[in-house]
C-alpha atoms as a PDB file:
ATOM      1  CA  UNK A   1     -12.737  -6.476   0.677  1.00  0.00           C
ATOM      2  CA  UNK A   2     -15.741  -5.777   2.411  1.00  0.00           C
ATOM      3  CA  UNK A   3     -19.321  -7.063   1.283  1.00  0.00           C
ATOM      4  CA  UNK A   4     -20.681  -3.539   1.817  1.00  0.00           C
ATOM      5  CA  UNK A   5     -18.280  -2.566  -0.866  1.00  0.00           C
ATOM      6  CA  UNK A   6     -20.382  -3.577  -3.768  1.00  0.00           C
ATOM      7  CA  UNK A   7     -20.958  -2.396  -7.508  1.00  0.00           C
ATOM      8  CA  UNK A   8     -23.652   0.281  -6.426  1.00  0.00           C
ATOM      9  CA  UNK A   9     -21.982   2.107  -3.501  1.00  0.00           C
ATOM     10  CA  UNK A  10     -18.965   2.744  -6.402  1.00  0.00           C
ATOM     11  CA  UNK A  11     -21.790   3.673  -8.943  1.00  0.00           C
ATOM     12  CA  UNK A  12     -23.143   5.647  -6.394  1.00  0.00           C
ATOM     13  CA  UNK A  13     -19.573   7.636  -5.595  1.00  0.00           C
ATOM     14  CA  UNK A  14     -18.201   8.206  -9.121  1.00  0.00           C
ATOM     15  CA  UNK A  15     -19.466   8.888 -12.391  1.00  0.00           C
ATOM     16  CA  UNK A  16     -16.960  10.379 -14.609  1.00  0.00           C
ATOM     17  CA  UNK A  17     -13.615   8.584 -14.653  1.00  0.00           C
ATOM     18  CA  UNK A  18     -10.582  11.425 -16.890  1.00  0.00           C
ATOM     19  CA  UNK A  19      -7.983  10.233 -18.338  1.00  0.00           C
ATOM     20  CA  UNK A  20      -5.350  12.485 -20.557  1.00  0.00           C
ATOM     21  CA  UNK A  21      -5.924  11.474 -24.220  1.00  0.00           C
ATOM     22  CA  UNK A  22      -3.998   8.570 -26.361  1.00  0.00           C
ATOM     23  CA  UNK A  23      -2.176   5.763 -24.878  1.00  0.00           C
ATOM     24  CA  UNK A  24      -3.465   6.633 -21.746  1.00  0.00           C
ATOM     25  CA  UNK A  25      -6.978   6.597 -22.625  1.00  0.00           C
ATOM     26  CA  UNK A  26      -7.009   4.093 -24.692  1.00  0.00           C
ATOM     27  CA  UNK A  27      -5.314   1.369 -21.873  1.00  0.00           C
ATOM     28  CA  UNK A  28      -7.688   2.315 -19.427  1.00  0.00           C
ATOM     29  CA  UNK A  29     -11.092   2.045 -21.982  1.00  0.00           C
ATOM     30  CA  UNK A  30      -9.229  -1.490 -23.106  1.00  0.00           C
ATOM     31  CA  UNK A  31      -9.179  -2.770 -19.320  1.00  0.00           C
ATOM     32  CA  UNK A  32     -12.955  -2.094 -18.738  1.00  0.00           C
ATOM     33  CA  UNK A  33     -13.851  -3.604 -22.017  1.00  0.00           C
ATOM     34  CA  UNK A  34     -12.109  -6.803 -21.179  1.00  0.00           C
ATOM     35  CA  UNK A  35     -14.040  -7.362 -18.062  1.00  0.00           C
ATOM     36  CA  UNK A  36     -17.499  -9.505 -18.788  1.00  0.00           C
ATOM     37  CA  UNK A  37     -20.467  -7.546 -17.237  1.00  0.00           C
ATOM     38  CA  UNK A  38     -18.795  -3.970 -17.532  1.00  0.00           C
ATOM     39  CA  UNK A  39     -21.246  -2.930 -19.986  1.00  0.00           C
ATOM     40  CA  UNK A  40     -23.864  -1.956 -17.056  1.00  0.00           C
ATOM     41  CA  UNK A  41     -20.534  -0.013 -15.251  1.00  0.00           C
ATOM     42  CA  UNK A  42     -19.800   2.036 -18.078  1.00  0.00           C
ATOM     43  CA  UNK A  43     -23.739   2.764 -18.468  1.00  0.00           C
ATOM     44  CA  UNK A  44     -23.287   4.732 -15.194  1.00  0.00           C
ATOM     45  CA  UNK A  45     -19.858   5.890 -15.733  1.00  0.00           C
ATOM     46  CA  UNK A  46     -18.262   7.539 -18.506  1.00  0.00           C
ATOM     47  CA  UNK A  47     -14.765   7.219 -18.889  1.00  0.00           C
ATOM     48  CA  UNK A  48     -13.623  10.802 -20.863  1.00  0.00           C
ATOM     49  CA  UNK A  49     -10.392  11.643 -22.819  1.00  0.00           C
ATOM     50  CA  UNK A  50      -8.972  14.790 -21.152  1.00  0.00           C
ATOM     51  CA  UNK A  51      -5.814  17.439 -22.788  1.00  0.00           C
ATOM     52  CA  UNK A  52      -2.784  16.312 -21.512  1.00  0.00           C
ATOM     53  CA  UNK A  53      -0.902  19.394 -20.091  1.00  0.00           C
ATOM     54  CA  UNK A  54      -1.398  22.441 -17.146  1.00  0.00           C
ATOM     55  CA  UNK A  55      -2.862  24.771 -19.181  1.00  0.00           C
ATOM     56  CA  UNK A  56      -4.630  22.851 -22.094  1.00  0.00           C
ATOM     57  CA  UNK A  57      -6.740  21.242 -19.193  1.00  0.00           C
ATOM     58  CA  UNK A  58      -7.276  24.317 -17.473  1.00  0.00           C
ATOM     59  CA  UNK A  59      -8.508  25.572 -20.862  1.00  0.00           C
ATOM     60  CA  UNK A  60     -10.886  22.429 -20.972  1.00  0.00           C
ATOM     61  CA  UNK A  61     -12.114  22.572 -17.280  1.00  0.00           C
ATOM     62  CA  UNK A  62     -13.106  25.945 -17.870  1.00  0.00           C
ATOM     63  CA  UNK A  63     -15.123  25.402 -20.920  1.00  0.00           C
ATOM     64  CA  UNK A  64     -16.780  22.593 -19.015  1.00  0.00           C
ATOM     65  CA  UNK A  65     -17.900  23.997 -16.289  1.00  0.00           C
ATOM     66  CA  UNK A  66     -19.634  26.440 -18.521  1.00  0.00           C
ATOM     67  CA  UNK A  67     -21.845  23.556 -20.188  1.00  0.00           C
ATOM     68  CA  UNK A  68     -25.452  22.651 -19.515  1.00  0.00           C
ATOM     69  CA  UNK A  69     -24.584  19.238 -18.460  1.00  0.00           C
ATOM     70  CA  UNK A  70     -22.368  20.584 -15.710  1.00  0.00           C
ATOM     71  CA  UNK A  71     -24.184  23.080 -14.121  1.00  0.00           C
ATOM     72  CA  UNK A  72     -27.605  21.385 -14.331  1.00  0.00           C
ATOM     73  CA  UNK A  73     -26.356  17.712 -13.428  1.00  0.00           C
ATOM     74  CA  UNK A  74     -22.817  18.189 -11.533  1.00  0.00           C
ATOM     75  CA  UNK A  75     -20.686  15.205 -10.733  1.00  0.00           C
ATOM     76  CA  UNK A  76     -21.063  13.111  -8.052  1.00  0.00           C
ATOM     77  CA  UNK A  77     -17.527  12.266  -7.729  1.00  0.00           C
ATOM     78  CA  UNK A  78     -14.878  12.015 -10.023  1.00  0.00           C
ATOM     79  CA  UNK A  79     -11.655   9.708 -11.277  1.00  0.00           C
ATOM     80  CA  UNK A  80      -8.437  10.480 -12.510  1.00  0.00           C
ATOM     81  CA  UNK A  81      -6.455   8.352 -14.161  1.00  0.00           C
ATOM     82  CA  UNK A  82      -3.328   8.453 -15.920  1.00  0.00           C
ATOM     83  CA  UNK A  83       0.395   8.224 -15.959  1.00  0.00           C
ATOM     84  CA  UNK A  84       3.467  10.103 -13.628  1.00  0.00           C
ATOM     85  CA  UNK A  85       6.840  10.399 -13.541  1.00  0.00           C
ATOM     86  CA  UNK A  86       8.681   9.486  -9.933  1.00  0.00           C
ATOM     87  CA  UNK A  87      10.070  11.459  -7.959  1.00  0.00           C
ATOM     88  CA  UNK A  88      10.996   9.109  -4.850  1.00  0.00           C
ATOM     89  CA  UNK A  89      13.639   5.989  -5.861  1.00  0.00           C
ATOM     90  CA  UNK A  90      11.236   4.367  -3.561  1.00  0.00           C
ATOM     91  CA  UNK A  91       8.891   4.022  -6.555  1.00  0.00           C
ATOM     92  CA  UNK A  92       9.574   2.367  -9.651  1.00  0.00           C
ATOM     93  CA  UNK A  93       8.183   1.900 -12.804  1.00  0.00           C
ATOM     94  CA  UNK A  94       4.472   0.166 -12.835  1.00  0.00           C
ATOM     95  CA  UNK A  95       3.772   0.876  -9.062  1.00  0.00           C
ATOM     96  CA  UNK A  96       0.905   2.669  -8.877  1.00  0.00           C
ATOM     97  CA  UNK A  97      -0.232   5.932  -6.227  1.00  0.00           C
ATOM     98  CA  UNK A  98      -2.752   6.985  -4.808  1.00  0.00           C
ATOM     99  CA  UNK A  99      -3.064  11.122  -4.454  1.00  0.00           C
ATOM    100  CA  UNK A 100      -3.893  12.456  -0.986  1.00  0.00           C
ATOM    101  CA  UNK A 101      -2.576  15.836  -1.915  1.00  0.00           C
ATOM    102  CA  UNK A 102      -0.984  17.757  -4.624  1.00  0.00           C
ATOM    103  CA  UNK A 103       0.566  21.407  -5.072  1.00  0.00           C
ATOM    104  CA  UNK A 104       1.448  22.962  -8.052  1.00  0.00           C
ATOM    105  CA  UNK A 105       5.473  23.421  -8.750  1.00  0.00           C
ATOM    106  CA  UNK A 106       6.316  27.482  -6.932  1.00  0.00           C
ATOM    107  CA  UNK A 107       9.226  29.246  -6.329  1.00  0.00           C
ATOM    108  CA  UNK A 108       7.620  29.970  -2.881  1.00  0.00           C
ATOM    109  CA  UNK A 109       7.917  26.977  -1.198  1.00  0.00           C
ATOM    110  CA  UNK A 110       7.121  28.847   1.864  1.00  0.00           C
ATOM    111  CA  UNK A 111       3.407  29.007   1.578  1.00  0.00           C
ATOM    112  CA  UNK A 112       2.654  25.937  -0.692  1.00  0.00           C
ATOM    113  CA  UNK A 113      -1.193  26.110  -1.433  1.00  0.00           C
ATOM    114  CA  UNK A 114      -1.350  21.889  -1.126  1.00  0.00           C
ATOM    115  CA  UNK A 115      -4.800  21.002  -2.383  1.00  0.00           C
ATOM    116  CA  UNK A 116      -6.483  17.788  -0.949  1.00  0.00           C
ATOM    117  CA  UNK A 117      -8.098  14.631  -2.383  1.00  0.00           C
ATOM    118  CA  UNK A 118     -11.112  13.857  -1.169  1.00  0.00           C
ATOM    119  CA  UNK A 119     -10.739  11.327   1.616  1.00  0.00           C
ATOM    120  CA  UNK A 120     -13.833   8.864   1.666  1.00  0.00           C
ATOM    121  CA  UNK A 121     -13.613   8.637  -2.534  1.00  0.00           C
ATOM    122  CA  UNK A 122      -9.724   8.028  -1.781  1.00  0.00           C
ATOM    123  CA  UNK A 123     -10.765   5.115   0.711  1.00  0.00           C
ATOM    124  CA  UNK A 124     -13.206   3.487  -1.180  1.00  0.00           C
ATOM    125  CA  UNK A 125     -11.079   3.345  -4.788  1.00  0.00           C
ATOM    126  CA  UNK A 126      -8.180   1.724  -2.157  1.00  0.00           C
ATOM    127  CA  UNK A 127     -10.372  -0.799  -0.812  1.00  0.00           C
ATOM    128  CA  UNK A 128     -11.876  -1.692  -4.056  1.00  0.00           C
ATOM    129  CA  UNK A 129      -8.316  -2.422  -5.396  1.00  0.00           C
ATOM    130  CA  UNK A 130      -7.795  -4.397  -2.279  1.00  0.00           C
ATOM    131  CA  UNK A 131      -5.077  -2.228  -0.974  1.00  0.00           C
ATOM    132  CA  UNK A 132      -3.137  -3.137  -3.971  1.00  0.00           C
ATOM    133  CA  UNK A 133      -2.118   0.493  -4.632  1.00  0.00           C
ATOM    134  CA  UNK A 134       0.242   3.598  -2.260  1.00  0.00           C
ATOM    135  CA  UNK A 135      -0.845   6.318  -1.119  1.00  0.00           C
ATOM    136  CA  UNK A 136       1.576   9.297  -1.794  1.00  0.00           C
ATOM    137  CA  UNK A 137       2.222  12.970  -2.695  1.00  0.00           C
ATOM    138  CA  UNK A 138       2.296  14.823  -5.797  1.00  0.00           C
ATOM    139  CA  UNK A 139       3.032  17.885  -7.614  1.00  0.00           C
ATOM    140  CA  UNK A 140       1.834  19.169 -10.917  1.00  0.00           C
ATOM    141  CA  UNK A 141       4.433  20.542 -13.365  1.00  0.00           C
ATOM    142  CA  UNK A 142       3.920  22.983 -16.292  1.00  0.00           C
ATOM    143  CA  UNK A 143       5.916  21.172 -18.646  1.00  0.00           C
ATOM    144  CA  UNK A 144       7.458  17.696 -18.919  1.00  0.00           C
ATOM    145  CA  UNK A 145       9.954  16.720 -16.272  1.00  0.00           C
ATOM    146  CA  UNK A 146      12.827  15.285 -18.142  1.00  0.00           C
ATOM    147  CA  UNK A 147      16.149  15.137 -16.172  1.00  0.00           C
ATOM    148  CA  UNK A 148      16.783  12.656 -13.462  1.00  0.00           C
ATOM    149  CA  UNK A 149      18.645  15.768 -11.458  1.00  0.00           C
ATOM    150  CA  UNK A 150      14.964  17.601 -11.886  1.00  0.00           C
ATOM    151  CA  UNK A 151      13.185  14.681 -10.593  1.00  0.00           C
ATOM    152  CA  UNK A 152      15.315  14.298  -7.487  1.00  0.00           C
ATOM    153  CA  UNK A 153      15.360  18.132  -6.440  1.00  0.00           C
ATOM    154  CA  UNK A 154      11.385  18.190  -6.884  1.00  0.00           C
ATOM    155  CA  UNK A 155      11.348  14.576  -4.505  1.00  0.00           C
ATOM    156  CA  UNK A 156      13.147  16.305  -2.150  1.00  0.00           C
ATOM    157  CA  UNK A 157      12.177  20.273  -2.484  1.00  0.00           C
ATOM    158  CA  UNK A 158       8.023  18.804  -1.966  1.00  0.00           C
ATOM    159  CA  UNK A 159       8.749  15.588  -0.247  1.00  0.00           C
ATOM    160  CA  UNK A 160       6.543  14.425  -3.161  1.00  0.00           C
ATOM    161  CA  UNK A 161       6.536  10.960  -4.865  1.00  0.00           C
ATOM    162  CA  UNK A 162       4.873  11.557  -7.987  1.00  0.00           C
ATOM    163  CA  UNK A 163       4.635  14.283 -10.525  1.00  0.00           C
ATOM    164  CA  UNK A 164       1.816  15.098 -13.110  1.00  0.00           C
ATOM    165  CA  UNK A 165       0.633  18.179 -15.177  1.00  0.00           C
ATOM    166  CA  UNK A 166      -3.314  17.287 -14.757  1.00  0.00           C
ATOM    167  CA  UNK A 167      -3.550  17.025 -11.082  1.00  0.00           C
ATOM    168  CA  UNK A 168      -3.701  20.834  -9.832  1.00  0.00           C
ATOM    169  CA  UNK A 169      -5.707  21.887 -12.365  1.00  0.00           C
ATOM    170  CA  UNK A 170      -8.416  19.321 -11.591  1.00  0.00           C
ATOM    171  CA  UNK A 171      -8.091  19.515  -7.563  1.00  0.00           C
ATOM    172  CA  UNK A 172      -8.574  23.173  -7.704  1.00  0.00           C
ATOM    173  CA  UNK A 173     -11.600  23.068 -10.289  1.00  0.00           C
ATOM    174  CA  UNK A 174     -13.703  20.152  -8.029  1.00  0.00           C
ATOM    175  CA  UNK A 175     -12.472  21.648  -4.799  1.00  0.00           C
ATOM    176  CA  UNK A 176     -14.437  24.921  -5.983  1.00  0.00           C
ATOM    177  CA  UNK A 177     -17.304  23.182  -6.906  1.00  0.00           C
ATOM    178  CA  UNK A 178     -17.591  20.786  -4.091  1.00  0.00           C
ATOM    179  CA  UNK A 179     -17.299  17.732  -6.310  1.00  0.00           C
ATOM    180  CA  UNK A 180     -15.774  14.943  -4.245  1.00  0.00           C
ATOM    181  CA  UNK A 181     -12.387  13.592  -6.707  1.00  0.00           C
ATOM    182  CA  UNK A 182      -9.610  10.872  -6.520  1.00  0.00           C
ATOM    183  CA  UNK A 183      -6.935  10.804  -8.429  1.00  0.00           C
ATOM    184  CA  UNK A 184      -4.665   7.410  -9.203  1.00  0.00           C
ATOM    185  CA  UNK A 185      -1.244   7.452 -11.842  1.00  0.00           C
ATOM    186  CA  UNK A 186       0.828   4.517 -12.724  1.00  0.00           C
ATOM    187  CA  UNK A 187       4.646   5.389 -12.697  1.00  0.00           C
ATOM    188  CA  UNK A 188       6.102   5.702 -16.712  1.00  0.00           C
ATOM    189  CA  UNK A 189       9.304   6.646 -15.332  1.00  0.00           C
ATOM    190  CA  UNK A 190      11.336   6.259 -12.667  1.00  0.00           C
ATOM    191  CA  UNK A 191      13.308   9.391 -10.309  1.00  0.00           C
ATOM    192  CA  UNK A 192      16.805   8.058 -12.101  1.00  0.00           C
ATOM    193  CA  UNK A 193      16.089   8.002 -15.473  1.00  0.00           C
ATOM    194  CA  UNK A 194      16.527  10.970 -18.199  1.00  0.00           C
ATOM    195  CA  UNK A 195      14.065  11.647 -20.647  1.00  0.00           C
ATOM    196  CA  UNK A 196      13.997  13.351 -24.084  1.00  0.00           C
ATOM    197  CA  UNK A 197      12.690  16.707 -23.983  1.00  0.00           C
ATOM    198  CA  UNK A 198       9.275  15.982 -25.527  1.00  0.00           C
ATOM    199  CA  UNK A 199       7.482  19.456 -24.155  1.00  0.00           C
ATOM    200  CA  UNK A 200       7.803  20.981 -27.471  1.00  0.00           C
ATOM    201  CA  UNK A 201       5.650  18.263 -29.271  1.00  0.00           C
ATOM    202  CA  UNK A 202       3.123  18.946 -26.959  1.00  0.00           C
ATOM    203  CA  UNK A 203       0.729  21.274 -28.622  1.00  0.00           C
ATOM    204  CA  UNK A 204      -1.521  23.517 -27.297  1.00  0.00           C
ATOM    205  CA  UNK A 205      -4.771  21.831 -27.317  1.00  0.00           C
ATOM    206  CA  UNK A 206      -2.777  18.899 -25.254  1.00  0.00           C
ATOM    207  CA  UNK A 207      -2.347  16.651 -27.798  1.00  0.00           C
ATOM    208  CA  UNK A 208       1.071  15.101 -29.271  1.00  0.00           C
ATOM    209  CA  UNK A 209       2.455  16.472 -32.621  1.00  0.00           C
ATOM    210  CA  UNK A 210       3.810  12.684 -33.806  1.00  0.00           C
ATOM    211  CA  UNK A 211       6.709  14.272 -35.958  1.00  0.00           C
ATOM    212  CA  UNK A 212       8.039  16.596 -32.950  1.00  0.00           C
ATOM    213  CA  UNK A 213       7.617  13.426 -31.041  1.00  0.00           C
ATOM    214  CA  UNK A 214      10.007  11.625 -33.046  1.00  0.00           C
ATOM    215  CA  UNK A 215      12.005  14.454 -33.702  1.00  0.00           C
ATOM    216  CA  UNK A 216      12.343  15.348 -30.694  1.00  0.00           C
ATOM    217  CA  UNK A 217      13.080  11.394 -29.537  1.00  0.00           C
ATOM    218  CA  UNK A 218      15.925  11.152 -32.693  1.00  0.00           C
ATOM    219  CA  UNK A 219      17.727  13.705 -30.465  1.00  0.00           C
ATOM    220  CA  UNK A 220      18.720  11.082 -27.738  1.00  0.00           C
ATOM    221  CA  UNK A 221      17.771   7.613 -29.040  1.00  0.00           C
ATOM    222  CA  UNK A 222      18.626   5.902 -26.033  1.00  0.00           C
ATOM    223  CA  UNK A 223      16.916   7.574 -23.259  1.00  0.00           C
ATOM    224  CA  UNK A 224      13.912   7.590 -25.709  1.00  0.00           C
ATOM    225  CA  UNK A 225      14.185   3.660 -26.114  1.00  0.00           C
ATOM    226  CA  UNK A 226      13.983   3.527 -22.416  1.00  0.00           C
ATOM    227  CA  UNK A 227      10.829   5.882 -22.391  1.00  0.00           C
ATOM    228  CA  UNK A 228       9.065   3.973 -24.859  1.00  0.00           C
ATOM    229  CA  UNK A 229       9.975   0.656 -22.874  1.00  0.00           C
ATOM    230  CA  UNK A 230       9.097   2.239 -19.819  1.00  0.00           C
ATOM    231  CA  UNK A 231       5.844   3.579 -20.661  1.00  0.00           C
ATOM    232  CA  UNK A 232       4.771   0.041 -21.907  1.00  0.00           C
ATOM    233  CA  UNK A 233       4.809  -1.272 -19.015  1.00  0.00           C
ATOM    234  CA  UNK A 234       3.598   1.875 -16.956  1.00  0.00           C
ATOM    235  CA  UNK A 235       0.280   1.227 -19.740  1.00  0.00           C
ATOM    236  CA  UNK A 236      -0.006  -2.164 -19.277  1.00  0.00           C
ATOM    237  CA  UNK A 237      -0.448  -1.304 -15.605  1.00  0.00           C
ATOM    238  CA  UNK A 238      -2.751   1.300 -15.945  1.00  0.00           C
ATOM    239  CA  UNK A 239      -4.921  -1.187 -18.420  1.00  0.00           C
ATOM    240  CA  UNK A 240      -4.550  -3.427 -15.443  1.00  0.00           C
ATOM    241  CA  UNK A 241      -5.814  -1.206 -12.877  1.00  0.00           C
ATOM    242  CA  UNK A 242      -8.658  -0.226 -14.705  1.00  0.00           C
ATOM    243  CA  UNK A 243      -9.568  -3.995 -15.502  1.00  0.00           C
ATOM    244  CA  UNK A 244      -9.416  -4.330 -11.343  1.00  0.00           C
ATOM    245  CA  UNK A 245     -11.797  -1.709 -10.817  1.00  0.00           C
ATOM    246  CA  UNK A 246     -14.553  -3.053 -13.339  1.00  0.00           C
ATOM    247  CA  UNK A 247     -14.158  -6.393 -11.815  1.00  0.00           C
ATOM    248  CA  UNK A 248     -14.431  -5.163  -8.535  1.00  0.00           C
ATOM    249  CA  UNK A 249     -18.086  -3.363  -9.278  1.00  0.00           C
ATOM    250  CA  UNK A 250     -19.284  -5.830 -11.845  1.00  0.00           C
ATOM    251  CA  UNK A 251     -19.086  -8.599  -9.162  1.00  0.00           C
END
């Protein structure tokens, strides 16, 4: 890694770090915590519990752009964080992407409105995790992608790797505002495997209804088992990465 790349030219870069609410929030908070010196980092950074969903965090991006803090102090760059579903059998489970572009799921594929990560951000997170991460393509989905037959006609349809339900919403929203954004997910399952259909335990203000969620997973008990051992290890990951990054601006 470069010397140049120090804690204050991050600092300096990115200030708010989102990540969708629960597990996912909670793995990256516990990988900053465990790093000695990251209480200076997160004095400068705030690390923010998002709505996990399209149109929960559309909800919440508009309400936030409409606050004080927002207009009168706007980001200076911004971090997403989180986990994805594969779409490429070239990525499995725990490898972790980089965006450099995303497009929301159409039925016109003809004119596909791709919307760009900012470039030197995207650089300077891959360098600080010393090029231990992929860069790749994504698409953001509406609801949860749960068939493995899904997955592979989206990897091929987009030529995509990974898909989300956060990362359109969020391009689109800094794009318009000029605020530079990266965006990194941790694969919590892989292009082959089926999934229970959790969508309808997903409630509208993004959070997880627990006794849909196990209702829901009671359906198919084994392809659930596999989700919840997948996603483990996708988390641990993600706690991981986040423990790279303080250590790489804390030193």
């Amino acid at each position: 890694m470069s010397s140049s790349l120090n804690s204050i030219s991050l600092t300096n870069h990115i200030d708010i770090i989102l990540v969708p609410q629960g597990a996912e929030y909670k793995a990256v908070c516990e990988g900053f915590r465990g790093v000695k010196g990251v209480k200076q980092f997160g004095s400068k950074i705030k690390i923010i519990q998002i709505p996990a969903g399209l149109l929960p965090f559309k909800h919440y991006l508009k309400q936030w752009q409409q606050t004080h803090e927002l207009v009168s102090c706007p980001p200076k760059g911004i971090l997403l964080m989180g986990l994805g579903g594969s779409l490429s059998p070239n990525y499995q489970v725990g490898d972790r992407i980089l965006y450099q572009k995303c497009c929301l799921i159409s039925n016109n594929i003809s004119s596909l409105p791709w919307q760009t990560c900012d470039v030197n951000l995207s650089n300077l997170v891959y360098h600080y995790l010393n090029r231990k991460i992929v860069r790749g393509k994504a698409v953001t989905s509406g609801h949860i992608i749960t068939s493995a037959e899904e997955k592979w006609q989206l990897g091929q349809r987009y030529q995509a790797d990974v898909v989300d339900m956060e990362g359109i919403p969020l391009l689109e929203f800094c794009n318009s505002l000029r605020i530079p954004v990266a965006m990194i997910r941790v694969i919590s399952d892989d292009c082959q495997q089926d999934l229970p259909n959790l969508t309808p335990a997903l409630g509208e203000n993004g959070s997880l209804n627990y006794w849909r969620l196990t209702f829901q997973m009671s359906k198919n008990p084994l392809s659930s088992i596999h989700l919840i051992r997948s996603s483990l290890k996708g988390l641990k990951t993600l706690k991981q990465v986040s423990k790279e990054l303080a250590i790489a601006v804390t030193t």
